[in-house]
Protein backbone atom coordinates (compact mmCIF):
# COMPACT_ATOMS: atom_id res chain seq x y z
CA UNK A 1 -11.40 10.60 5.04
CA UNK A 2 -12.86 12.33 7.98
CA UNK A 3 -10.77 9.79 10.31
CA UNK A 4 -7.74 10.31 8.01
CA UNK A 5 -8.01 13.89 8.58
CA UNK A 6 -8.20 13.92 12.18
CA UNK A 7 -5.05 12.01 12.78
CA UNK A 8 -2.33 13.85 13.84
CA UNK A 9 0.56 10.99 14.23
CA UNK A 10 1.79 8.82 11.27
CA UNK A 11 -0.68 6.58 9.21
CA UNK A 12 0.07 3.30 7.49
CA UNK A 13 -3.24 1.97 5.76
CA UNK A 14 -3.51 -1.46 4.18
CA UNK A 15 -5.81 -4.04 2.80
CA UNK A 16 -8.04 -5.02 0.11
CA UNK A 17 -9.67 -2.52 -1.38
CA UNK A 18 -10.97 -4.24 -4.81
CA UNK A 19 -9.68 -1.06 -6.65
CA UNK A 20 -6.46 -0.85 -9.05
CA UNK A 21 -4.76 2.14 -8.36
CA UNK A 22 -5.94 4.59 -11.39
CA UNK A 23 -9.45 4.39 -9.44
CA UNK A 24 -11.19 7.19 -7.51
CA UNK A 25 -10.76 5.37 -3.85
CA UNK A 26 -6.64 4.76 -4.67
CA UNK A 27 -6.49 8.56 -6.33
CA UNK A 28 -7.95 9.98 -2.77
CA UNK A 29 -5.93 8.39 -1.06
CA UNK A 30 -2.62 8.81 -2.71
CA UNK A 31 -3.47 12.57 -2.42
CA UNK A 32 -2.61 12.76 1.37
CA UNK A 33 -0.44 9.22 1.56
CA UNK A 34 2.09 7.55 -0.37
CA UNK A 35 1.01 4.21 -2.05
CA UNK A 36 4.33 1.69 -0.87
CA UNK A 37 4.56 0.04 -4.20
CA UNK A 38 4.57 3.55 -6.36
CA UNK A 39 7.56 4.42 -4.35
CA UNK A 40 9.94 1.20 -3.46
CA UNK A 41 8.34 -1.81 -5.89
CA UNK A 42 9.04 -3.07 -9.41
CA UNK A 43 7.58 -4.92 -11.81
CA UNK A 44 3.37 -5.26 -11.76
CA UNK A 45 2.66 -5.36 -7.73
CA UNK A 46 -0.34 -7.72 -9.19
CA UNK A 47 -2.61 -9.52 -6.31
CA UNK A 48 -5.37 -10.75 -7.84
CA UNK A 49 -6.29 -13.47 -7.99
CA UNK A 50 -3.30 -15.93 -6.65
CA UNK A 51 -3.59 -18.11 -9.24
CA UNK A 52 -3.61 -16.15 -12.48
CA UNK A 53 -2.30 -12.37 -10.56
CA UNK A 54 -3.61 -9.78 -13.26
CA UNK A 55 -4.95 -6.61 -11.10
CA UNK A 56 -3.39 -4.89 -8.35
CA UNK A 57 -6.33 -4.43 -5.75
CA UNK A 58 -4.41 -4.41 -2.64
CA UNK A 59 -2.74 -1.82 -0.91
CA UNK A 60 -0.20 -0.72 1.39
CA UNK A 61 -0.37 3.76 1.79
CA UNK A 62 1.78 5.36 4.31
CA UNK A 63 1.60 8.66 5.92
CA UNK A 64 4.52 11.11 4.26
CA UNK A 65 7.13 10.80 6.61
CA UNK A 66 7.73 6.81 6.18
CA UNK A 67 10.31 5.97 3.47
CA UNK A 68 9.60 3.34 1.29
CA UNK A 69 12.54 0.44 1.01
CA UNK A 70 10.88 -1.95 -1.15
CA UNK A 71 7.69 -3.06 -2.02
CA UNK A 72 6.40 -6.69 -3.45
CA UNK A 73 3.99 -9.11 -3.82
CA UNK A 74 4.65 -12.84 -2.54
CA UNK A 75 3.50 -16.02 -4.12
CA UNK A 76 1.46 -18.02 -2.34
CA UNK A 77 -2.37 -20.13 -2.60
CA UNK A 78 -3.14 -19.30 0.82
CA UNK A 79 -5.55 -16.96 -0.20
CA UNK A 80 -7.50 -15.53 -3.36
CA UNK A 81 -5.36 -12.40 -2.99
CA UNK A 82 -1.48 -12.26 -3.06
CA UNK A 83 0.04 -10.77 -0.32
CA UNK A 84 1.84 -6.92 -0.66
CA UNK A 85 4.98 -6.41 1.63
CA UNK A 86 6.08 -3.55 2.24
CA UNK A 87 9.75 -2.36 4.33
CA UNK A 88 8.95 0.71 5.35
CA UNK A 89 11.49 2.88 7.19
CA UNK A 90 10.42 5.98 10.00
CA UNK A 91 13.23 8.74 10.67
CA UNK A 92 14.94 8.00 13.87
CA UNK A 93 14.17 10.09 16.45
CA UNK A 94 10.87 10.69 15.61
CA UNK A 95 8.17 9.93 17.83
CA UNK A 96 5.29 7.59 16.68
């Protein structure tokens, strides 16, 4: 969090991180950034495991001044983990 904190520009963080999002590592997170499928997806976001999805373990959180579009999961073996998308949108004008 120490990293999180010292950033001063806008954050996207994504990945794995083998926790649904009721658990502690999601909850700290969603306190300073917005979790992409909370906001823009439908449905159960579920990306493990491929081949029977039944947990959503993977992430996509973005600093507060990205907007959401839509959020999803995509079928596909080519991993153990289903892929989340996520269209995010930054206000124009806005430096990065």
């Amino acid at each position: 969090m120490k990293l999180l904190d010292s950033e001063k520009g806008p954050v996207i963080v994504a990945g794995d991180f083998n926790s649904p999002p009721h658990t502690y590592p999601c909850r700290l997170l969603a306190g300073r950034l917005k979790n992409t499928f909370d906001e823009g997806g439908c449905g159960f976001g579920y990306t493990f495991s491929a081949s029977h999805p039944a947990w959503r373990i993977d992430h996509i959180f973005v600093s507060p001044e990205f907007r959401t579009l839509r959020c999803e999961t995509l079928r596909t073996q080519a991993s153990g983990h289903l892929p989340a998308l996520a269209e995010i949108s930054y206000p124009s004008g806005s430096s990065m």
